[in-house]
PDB file of N, CA and C in Angstrom:
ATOM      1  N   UNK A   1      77.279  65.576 121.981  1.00  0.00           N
ATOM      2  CA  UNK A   1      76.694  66.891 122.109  1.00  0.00           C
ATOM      3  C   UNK A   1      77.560  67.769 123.014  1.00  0.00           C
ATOM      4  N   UNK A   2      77.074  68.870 123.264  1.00  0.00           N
ATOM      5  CA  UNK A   2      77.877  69.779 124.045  1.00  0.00           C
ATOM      6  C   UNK A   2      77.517  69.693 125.593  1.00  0.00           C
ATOM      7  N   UNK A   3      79.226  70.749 126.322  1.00  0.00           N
ATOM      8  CA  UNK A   3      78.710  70.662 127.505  1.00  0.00           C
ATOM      9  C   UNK A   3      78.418  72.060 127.950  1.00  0.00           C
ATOM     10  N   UNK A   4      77.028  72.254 128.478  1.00  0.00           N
ATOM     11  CA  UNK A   4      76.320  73.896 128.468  1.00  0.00           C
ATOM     12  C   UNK A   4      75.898  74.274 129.819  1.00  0.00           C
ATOM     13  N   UNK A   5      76.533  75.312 130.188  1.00  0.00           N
ATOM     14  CA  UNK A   5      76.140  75.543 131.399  1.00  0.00           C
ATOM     15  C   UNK A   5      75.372  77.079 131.241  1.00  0.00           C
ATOM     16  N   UNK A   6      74.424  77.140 132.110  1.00  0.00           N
ATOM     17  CA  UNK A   6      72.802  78.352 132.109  1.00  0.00           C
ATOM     18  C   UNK A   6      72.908  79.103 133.340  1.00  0.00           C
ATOM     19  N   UNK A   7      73.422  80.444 133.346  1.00  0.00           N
ATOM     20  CA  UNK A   7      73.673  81.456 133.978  1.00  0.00           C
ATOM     21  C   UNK A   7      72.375  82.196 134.229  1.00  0.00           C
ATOM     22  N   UNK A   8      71.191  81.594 135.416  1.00  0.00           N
ATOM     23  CA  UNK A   8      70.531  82.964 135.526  1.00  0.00           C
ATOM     24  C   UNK A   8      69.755  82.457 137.005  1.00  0.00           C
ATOM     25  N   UNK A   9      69.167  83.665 137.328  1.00  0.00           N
ATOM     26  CA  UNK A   9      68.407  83.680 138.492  1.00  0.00           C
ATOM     27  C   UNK A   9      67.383  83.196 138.887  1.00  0.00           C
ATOM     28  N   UNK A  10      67.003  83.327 137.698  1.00  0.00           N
ATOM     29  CA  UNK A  10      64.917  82.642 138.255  1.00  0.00           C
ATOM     30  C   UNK A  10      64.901  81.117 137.964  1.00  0.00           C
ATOM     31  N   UNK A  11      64.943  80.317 139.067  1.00  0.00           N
ATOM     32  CA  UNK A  11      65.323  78.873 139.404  1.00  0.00           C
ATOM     33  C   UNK A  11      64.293  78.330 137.732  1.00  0.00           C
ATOM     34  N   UNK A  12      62.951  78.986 137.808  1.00  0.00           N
ATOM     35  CA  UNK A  12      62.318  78.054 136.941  1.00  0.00           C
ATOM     36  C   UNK A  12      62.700  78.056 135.730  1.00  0.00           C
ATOM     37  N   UNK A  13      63.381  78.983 135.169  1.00  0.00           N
ATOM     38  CA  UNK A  13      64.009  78.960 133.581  1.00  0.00           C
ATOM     39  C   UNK A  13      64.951  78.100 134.109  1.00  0.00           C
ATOM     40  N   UNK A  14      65.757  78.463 134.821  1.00  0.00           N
ATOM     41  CA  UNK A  14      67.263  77.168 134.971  1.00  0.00           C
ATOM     42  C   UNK A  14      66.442  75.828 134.795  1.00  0.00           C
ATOM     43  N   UNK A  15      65.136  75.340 135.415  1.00  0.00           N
ATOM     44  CA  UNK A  15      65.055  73.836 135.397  1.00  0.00           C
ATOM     45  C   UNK A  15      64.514  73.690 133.994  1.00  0.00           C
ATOM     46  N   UNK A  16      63.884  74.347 133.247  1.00  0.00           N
ATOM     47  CA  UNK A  16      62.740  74.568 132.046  1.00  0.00           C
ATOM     48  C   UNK A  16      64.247  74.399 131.073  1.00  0.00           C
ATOM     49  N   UNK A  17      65.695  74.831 131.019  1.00  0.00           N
ATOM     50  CA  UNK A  17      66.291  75.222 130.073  1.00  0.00           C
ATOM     51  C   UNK A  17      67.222  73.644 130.412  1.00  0.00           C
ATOM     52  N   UNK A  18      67.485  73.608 131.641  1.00  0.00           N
ATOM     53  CA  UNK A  18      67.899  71.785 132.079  1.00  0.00           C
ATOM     54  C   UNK A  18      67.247  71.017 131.336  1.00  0.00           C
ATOM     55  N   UNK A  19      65.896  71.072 131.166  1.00  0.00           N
ATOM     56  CA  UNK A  19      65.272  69.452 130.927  1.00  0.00           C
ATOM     57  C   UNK A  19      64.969  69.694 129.192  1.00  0.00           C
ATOM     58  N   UNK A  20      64.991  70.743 128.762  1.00  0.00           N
ATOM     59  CA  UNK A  20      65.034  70.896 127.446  1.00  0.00           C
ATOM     60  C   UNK A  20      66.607  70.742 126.550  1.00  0.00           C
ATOM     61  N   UNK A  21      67.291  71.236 127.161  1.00  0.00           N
ATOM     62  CA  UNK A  21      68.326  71.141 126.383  1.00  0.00           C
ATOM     63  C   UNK A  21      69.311  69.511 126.989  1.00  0.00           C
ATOM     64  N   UNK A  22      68.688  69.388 128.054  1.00  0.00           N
ATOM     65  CA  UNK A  22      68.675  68.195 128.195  1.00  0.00           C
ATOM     66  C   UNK A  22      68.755  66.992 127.228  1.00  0.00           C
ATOM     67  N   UNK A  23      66.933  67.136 126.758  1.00  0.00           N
ATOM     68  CA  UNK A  23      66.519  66.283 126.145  1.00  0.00           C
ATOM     69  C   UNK A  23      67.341  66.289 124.738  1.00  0.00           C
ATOM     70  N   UNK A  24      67.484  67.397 124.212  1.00  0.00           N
ATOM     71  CA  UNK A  24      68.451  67.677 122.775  1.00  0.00           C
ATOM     72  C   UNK A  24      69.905  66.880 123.026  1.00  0.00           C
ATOM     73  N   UNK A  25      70.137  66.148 124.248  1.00  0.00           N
ATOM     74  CA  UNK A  25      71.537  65.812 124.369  1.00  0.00           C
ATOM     75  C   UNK A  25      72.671  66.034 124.755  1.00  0.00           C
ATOM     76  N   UNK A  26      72.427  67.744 125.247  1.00  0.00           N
ATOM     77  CA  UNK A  26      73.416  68.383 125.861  1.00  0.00           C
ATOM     78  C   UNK A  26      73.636  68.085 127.329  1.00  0.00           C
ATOM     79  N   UNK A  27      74.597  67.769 128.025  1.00  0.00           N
ATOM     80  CA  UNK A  27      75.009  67.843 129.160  1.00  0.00           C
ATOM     81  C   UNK A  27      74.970  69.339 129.558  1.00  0.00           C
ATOM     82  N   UNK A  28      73.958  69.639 130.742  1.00  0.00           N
ATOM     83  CA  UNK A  28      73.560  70.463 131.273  1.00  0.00           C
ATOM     84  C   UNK A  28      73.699  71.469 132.868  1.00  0.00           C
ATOM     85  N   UNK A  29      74.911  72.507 132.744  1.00  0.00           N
ATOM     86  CA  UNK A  29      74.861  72.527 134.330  1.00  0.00           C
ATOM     87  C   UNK A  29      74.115  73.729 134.454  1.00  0.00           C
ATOM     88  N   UNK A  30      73.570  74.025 135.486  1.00  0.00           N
ATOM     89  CA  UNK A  30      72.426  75.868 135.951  1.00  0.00           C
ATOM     90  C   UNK A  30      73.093  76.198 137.135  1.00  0.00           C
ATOM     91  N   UNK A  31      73.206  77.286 137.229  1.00  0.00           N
ATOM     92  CA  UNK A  31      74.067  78.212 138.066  1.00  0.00           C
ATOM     93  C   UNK A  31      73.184  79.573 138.420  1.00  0.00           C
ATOM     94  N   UNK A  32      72.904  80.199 139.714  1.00  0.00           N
ATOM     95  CA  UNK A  32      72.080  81.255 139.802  1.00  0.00           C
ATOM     96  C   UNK A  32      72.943  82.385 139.518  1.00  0.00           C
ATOM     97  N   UNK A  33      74.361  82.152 139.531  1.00  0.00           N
ATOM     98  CA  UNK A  33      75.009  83.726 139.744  1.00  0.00           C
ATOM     99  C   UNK A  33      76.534  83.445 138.926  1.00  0.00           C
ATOM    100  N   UNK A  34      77.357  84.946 138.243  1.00  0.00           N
ATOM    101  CA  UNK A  34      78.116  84.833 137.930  1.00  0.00           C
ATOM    102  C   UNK A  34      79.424  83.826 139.017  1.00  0.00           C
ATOM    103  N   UNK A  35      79.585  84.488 139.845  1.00  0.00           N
ATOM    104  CA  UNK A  35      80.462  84.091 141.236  1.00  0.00           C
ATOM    105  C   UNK A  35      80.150  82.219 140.880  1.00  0.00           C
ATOM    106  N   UNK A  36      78.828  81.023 141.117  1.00  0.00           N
ATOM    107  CA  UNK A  36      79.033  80.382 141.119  1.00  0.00           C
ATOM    108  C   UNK A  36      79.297  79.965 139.539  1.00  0.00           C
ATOM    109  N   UNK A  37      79.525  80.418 138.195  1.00  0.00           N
ATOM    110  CA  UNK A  37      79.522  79.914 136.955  1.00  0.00           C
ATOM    111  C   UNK A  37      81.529  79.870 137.211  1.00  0.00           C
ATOM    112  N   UNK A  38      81.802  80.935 137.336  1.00  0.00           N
ATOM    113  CA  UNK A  38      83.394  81.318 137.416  1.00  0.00           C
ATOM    114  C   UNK A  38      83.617  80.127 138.291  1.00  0.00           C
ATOM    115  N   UNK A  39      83.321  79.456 139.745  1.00  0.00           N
ATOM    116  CA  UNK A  39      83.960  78.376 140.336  1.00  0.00           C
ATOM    117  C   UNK A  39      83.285  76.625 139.282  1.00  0.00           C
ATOM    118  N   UNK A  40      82.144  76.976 138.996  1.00  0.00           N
ATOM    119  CA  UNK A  40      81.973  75.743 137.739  1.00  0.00           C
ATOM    120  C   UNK A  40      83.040  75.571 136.701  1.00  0.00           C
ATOM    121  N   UNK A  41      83.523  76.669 135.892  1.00  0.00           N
ATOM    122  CA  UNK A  41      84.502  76.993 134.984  1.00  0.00           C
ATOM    123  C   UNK A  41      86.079  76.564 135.768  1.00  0.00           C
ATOM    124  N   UNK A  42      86.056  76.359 137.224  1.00  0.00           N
ATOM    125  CA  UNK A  42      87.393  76.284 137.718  1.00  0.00           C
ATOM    126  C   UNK A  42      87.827  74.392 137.700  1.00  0.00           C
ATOM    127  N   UNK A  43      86.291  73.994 137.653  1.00  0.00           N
ATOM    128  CA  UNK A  43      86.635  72.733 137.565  1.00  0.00           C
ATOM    129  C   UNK A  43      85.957  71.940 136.624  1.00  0.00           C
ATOM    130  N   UNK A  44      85.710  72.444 135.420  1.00  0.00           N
ATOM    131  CA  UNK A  44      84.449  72.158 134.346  1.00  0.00           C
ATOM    132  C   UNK A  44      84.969  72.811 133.007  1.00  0.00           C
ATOM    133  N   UNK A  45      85.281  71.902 131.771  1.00  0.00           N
ATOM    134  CA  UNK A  45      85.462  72.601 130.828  1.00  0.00           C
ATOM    135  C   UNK A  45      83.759  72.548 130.073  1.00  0.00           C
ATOM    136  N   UNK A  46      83.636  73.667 129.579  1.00  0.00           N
ATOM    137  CA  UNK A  46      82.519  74.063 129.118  1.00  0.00           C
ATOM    138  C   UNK A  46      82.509  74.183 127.555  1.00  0.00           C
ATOM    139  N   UNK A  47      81.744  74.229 126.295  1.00  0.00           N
ATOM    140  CA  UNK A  47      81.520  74.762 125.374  1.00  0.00           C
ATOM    141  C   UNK A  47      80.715  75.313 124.749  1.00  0.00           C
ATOM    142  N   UNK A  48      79.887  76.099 126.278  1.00  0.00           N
ATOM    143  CA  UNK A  48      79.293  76.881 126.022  1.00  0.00           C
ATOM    144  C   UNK A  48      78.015  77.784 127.007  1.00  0.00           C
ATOM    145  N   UNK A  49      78.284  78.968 126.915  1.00  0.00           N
ATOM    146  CA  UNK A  49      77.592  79.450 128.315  1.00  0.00           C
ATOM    147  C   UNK A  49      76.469  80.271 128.006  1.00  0.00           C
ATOM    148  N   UNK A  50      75.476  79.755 128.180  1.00  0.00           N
ATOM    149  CA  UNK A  50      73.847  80.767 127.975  1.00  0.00           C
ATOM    150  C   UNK A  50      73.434  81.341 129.519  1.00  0.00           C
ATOM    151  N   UNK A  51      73.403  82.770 129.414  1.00  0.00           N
ATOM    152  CA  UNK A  51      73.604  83.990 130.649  1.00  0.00           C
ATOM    153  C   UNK A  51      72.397  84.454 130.486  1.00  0.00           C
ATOM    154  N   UNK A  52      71.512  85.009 131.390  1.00  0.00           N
ATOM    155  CA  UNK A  52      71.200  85.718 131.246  1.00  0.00           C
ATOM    156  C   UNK A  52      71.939  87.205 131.573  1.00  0.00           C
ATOM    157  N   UNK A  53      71.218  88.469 131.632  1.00  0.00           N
ATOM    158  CA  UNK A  53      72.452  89.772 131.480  1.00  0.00           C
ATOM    159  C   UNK A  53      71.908  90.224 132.847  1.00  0.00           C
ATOM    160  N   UNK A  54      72.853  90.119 133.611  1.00  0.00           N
ATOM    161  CA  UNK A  54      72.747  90.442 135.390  1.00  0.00           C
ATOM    162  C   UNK A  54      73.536  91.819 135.892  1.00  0.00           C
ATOM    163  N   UNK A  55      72.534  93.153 136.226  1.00  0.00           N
ATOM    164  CA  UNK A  55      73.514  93.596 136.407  1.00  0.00           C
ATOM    165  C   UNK A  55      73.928  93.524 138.320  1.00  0.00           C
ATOM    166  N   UNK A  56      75.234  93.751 138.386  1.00  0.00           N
ATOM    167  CA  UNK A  56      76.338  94.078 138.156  1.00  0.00           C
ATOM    168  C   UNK A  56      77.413  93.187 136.994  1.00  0.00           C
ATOM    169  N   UNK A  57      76.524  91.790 136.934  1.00  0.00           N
ATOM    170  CA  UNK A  57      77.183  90.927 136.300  1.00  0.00           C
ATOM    171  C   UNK A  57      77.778  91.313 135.151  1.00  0.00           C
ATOM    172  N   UNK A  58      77.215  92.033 133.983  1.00  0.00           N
ATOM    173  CA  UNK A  58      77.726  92.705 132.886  1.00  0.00           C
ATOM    174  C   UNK A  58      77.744  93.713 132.711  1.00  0.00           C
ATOM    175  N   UNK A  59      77.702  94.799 133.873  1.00  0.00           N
ATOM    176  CA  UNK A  59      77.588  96.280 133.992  1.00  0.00           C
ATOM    177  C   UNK A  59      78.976  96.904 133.079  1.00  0.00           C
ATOM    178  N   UNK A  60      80.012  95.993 133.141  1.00  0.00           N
ATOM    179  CA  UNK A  60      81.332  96.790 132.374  1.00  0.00           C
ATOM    180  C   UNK A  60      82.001  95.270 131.794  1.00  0.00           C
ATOM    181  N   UNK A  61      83.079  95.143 130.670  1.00  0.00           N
ATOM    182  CA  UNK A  61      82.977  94.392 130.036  1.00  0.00           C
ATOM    183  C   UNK A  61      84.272  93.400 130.500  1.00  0.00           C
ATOM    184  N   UNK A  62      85.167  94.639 131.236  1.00  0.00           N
ATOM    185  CA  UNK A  62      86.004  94.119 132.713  1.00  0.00           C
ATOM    186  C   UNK A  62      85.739  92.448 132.976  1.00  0.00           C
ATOM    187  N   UNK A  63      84.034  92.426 133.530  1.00  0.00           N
ATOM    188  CA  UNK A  63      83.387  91.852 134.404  1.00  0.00           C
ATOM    189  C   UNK A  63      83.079  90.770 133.509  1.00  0.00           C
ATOM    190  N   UNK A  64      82.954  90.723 132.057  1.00  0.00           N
ATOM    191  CA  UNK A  64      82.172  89.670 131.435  1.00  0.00           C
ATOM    192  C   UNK A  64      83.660  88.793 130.736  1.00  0.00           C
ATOM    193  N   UNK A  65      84.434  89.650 130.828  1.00  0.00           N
ATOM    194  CA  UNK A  65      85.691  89.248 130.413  1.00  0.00           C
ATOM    195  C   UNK A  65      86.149  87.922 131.594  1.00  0.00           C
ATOM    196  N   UNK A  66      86.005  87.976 132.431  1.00  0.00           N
ATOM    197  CA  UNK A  66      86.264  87.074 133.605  1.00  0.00           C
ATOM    198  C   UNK A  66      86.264  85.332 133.204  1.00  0.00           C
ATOM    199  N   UNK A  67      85.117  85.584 132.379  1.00  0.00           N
ATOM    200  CA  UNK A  67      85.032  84.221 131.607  1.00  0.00           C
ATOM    201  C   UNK A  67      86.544  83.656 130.472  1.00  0.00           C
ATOM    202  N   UNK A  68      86.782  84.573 130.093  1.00  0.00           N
ATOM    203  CA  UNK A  68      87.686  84.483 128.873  1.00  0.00           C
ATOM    204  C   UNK A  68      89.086  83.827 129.670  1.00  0.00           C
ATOM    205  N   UNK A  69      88.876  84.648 130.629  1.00  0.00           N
ATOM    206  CA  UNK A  69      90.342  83.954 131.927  1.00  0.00           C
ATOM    207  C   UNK A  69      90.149  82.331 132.301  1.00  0.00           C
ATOM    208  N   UNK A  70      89.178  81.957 131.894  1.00  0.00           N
ATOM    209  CA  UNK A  70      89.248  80.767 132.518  1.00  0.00           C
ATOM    210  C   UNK A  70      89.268  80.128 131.054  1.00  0.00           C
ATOM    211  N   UNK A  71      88.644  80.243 129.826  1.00  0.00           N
ATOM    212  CA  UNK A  71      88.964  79.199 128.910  1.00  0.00           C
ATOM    213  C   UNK A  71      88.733  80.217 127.164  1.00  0.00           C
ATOM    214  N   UNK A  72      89.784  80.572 126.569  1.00  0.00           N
ATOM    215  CA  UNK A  72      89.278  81.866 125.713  1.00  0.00           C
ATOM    216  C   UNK A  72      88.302  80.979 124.601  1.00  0.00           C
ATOM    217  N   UNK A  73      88.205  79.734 124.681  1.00  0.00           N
ATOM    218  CA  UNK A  73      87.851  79.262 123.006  1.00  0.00           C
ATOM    219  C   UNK A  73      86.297  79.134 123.815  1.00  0.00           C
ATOM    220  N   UNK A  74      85.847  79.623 124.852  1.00  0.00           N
ATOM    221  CA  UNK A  74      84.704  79.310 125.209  1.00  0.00           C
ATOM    222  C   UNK A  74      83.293  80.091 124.769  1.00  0.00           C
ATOM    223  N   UNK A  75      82.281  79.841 123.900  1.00  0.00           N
ATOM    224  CA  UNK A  75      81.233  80.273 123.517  1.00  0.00           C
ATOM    225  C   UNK A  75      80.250  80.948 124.303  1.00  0.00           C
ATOM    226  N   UNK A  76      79.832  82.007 123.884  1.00  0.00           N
ATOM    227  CA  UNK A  76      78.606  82.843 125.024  1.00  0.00           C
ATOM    228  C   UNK A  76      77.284  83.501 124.179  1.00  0.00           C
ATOM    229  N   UNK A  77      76.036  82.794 124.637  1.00  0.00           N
ATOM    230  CA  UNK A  77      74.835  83.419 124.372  1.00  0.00           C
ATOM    231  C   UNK A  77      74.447  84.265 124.963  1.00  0.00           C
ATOM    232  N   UNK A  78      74.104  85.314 125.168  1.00  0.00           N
ATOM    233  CA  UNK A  78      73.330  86.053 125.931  1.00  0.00           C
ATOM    234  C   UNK A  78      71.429  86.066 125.790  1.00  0.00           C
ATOM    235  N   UNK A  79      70.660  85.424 126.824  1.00  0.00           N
ATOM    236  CA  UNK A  79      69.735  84.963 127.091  1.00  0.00           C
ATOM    237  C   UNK A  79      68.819  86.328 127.975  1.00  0.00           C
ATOM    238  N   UNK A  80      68.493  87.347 127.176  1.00  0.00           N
ATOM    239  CA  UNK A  80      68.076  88.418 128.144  1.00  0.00           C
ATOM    240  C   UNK A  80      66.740  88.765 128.080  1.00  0.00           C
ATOM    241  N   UNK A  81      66.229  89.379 128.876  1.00  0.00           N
ATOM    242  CA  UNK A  81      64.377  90.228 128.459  1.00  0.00           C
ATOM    243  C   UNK A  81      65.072  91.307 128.064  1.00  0.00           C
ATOM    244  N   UNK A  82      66.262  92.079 127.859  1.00  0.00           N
ATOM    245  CA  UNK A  82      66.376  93.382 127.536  1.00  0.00           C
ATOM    246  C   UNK A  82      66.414  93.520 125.819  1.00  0.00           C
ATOM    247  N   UNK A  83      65.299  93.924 124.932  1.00  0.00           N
ATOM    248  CA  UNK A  83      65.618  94.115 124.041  1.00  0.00           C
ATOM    249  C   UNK A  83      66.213  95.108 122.809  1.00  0.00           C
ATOM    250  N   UNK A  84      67.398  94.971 123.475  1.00  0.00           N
ATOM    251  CA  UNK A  84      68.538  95.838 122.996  1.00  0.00           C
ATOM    252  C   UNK A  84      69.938  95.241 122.338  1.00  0.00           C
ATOM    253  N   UNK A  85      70.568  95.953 121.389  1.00  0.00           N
ATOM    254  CA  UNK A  85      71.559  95.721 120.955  1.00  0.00           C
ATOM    255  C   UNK A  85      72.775  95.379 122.076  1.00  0.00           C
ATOM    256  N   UNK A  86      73.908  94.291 121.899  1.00  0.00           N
ATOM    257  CA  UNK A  86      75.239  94.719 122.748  1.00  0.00           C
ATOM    258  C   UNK A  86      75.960  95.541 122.753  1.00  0.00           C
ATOM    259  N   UNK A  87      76.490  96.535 124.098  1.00  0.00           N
ATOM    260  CA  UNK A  87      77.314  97.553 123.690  1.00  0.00           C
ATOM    261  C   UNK A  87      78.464  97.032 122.928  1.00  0.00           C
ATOM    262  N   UNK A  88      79.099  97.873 122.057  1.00  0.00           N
ATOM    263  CA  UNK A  88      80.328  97.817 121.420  1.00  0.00           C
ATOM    264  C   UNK A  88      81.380  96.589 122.217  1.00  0.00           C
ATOM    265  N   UNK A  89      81.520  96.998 123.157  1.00  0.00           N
ATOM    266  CA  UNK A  89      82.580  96.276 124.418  1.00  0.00           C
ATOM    267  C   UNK A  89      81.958  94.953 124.428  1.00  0.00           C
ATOM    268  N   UNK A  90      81.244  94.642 124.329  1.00  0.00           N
ATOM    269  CA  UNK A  90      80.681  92.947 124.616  1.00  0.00           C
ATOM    270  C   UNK A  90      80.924  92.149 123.457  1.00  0.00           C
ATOM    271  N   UNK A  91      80.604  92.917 122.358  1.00  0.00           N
ATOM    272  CA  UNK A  91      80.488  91.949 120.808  1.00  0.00           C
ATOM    273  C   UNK A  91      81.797  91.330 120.798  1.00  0.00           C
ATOM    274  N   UNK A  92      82.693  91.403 121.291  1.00  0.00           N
ATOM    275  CA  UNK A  92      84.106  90.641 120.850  1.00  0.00           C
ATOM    276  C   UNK A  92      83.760  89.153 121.986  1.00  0.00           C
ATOM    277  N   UNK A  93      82.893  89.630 123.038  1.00  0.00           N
ATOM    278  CA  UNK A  93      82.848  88.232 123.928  1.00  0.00           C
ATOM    279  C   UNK A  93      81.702  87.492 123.447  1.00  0.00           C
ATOM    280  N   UNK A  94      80.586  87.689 122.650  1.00  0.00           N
ATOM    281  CA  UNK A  94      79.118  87.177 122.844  1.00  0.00           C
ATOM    282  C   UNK A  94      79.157  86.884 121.544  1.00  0.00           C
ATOM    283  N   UNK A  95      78.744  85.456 121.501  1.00  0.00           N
ATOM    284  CA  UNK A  95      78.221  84.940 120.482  1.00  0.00           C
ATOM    285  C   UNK A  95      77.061  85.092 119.470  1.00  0.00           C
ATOM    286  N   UNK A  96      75.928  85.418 120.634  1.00  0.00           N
ATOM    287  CA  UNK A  96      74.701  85.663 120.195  1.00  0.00           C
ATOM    288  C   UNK A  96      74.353  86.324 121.256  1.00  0.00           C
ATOM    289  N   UNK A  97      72.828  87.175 120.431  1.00  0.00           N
ATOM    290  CA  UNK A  97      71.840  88.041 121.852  1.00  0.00           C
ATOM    291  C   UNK A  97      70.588  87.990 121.404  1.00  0.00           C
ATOM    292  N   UNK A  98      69.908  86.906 122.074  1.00  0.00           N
ATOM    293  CA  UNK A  98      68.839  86.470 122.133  1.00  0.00           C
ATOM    294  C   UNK A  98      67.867  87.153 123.296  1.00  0.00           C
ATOM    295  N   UNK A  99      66.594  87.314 123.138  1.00  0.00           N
ATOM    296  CA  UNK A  99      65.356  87.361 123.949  1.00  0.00           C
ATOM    297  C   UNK A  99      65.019  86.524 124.512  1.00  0.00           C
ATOM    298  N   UNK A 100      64.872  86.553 125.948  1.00  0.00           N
ATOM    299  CA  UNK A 100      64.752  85.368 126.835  1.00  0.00           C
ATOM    300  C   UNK A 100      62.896  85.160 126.866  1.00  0.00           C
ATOM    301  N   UNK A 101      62.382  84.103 127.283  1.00  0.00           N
ATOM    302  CA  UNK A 101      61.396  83.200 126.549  1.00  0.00           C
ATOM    303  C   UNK A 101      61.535  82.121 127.247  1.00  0.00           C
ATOM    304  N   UNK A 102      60.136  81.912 127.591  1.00  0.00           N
ATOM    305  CA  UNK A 102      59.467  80.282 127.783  1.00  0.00           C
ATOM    306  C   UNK A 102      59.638  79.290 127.255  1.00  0.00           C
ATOM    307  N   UNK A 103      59.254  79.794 125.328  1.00  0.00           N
ATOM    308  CA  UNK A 103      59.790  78.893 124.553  1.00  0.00           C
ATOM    309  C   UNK A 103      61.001  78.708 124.123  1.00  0.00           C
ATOM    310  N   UNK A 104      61.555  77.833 124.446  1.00  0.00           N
ATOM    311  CA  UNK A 104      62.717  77.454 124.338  1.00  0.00           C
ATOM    312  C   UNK A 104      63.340  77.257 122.343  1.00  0.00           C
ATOM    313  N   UNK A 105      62.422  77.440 121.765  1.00  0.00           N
ATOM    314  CA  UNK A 105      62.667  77.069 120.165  1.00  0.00           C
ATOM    315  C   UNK A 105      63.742  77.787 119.721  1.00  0.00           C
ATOM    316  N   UNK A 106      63.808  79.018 119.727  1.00  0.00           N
ATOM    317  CA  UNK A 106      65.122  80.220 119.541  1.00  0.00           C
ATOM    318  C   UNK A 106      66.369  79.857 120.316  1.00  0.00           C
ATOM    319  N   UNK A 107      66.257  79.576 121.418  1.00  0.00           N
ATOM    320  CA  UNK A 107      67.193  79.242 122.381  1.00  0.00           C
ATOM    321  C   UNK A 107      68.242  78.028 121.855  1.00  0.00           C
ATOM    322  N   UNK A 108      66.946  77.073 121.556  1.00  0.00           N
ATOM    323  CA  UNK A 108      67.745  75.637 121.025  1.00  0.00           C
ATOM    324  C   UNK A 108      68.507  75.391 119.610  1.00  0.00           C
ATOM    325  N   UNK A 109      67.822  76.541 118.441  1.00  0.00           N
ATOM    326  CA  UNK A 109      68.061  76.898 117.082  1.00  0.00           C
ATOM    327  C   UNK A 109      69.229  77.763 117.454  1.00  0.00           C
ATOM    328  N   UNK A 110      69.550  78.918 118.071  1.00  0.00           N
ATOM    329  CA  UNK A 110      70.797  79.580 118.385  1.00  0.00           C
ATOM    330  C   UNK A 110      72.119  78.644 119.244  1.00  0.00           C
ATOM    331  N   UNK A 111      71.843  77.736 119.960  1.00  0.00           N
ATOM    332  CA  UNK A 111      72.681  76.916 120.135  1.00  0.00           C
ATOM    333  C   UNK A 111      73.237  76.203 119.027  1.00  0.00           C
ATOM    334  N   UNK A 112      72.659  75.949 118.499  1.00  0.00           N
ATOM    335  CA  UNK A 112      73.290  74.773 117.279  1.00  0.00           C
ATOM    336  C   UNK A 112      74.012  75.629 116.500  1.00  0.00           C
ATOM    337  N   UNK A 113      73.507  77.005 116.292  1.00  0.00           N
ATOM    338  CA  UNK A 113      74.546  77.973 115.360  1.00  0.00           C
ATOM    339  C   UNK A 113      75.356  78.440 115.666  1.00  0.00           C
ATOM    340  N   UNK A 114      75.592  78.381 116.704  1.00  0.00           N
ATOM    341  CA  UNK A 114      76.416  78.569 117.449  1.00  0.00           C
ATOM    342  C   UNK A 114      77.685  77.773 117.734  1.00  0.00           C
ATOM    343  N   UNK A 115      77.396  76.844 117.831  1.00  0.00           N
ATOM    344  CA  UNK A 115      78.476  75.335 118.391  1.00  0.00           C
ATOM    345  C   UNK A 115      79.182  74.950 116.766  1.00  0.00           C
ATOM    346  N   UNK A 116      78.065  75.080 115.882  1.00  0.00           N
ATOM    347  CA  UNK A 116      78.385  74.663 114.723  1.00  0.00           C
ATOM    348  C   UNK A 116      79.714  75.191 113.460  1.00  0.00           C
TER     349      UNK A 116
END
């Protein structure tokens, strides 16, 4: 399975999205902030990063690009409550843009289409 690391703030989705995607097989790391995902990425190859959308974190595409510096073949979900399209500038980095959720069912179905 893959190795997935979960970009967001509110500790209880990080453990809720750990023990679920967990259980699916994925090796799982959670990170509260861009700053610590970029030093995970310095010593962690990844294939694949579910974010939520933080701003300053993705305020300009500069900023989301940061990822691409560390590994370009690397995959990105975007995991947000904002339900809105990606600006223009993001679609070349983001895989998917999902609605963030309790239930994890969308989350786990967009991974697989993702990786696949």
């Amino acid at each position: 399975m893959a190795k997935i690391m979960v970009v967001d703030n509110n500790k209880n989705l990080r453990y809720l999205y750990q023990k679920e995607l967990s259980y699916e097989g994925h090796e799982v790391t959670t990170v509260p902030s861009k700053e610590d995902a970029l030093e995970a990425l310095d010593t962690t190859k990844f294939d694949l990063i579910v974010s939520e959308l933080q701003y300053p974190f993705f305020a300009c595409s500069p900023n989301f690009s940061d990822f691409y510096t560390k590994d370009m073949n690397l995959k990105v979900i975007i995991n947000t409550a904002y339900q809105t399209q990606p600006f223009r500038t993001w679609q070349k980095f983001v895989d998917a843009w999902i609605t963030k959720s309790s239930d994890v069912e969308v989350l786990k179905r967009t991974i697989r289409e993702v990786l696949n």
